[in-house]
Protein backbone atom coordinates (compact mmCIF):
# COMPACT_ATOMS: atom_id res chain seq x y z
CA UNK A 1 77.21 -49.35 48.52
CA UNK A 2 74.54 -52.26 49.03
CA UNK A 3 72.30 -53.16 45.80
CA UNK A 4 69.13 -54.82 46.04
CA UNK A 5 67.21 -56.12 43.31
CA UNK A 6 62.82 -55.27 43.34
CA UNK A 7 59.90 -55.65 41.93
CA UNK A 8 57.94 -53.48 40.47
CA UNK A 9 54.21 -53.84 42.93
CA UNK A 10 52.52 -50.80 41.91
CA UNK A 11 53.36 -47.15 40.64
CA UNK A 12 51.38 -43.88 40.30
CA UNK A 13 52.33 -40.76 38.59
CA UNK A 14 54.60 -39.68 41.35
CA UNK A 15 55.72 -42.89 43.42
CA UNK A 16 57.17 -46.60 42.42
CA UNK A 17 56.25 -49.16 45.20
CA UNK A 18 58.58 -51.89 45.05
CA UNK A 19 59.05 -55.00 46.87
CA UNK A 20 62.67 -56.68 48.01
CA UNK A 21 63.26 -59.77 49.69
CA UNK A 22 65.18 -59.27 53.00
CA UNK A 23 68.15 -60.77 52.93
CA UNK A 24 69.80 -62.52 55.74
CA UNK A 25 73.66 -61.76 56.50
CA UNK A 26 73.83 -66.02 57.64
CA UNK A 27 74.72 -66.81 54.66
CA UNK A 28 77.93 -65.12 55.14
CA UNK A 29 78.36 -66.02 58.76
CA UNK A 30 80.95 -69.30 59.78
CA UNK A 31 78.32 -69.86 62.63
CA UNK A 32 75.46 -70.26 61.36
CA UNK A 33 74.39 -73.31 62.15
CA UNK A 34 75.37 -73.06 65.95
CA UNK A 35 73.44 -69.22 65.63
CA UNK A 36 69.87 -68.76 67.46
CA UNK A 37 69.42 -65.92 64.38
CA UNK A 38 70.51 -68.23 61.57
CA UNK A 39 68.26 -71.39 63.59
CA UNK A 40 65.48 -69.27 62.94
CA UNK A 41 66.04 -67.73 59.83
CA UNK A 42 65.70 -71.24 57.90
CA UNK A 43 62.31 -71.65 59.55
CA UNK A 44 60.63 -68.45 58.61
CA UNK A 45 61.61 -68.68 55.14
CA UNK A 46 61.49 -65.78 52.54
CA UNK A 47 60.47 -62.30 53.83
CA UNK A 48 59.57 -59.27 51.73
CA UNK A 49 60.32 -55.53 52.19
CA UNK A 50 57.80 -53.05 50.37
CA UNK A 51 59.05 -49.35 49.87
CA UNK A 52 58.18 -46.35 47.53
CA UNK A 53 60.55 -44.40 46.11
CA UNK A 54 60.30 -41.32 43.74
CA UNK A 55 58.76 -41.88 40.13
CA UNK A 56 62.52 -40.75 38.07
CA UNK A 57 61.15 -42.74 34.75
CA UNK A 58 58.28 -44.72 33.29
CA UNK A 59 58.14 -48.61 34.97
CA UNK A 60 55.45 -51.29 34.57
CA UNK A 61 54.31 -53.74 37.13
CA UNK A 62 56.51 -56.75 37.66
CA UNK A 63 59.40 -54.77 36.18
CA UNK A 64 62.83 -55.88 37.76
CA UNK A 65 64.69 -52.49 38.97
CA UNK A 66 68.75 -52.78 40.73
């Protein structure tokens, strides 16, 4: 199983918004710097994901949820 650590953006009494930064396999990869995708992954910089997921519990904004 892959975990991901969020933020907290927003939540309502049913849904928790949360954002993620995407994270690049490169890292990982023993081409990367000869790699188109890994090239261009240093220039874009940081990316963000948002999603909602079901409200289970109480969170606040800028909480930090695994």
């Amino acid at each position: 199983m892959i975990e991901q650590k969020a933020k907290v953006i927003r939540s309502d009494e049913s849904t928790i918004w949360l954002q993620a930064e995407r994270q690049s396999t490169c890292d990982k990869c023993q081409v990367k710097k000869g790699c188109g995708t890994g090239l261009l992954s240093e220039h874009v910089g940081r990316r963000f994901s948002t999603i909602s997921v079901p409200k289970k519990h109480p969170v606040q904004p800028g909480q930090q949820m695994n």
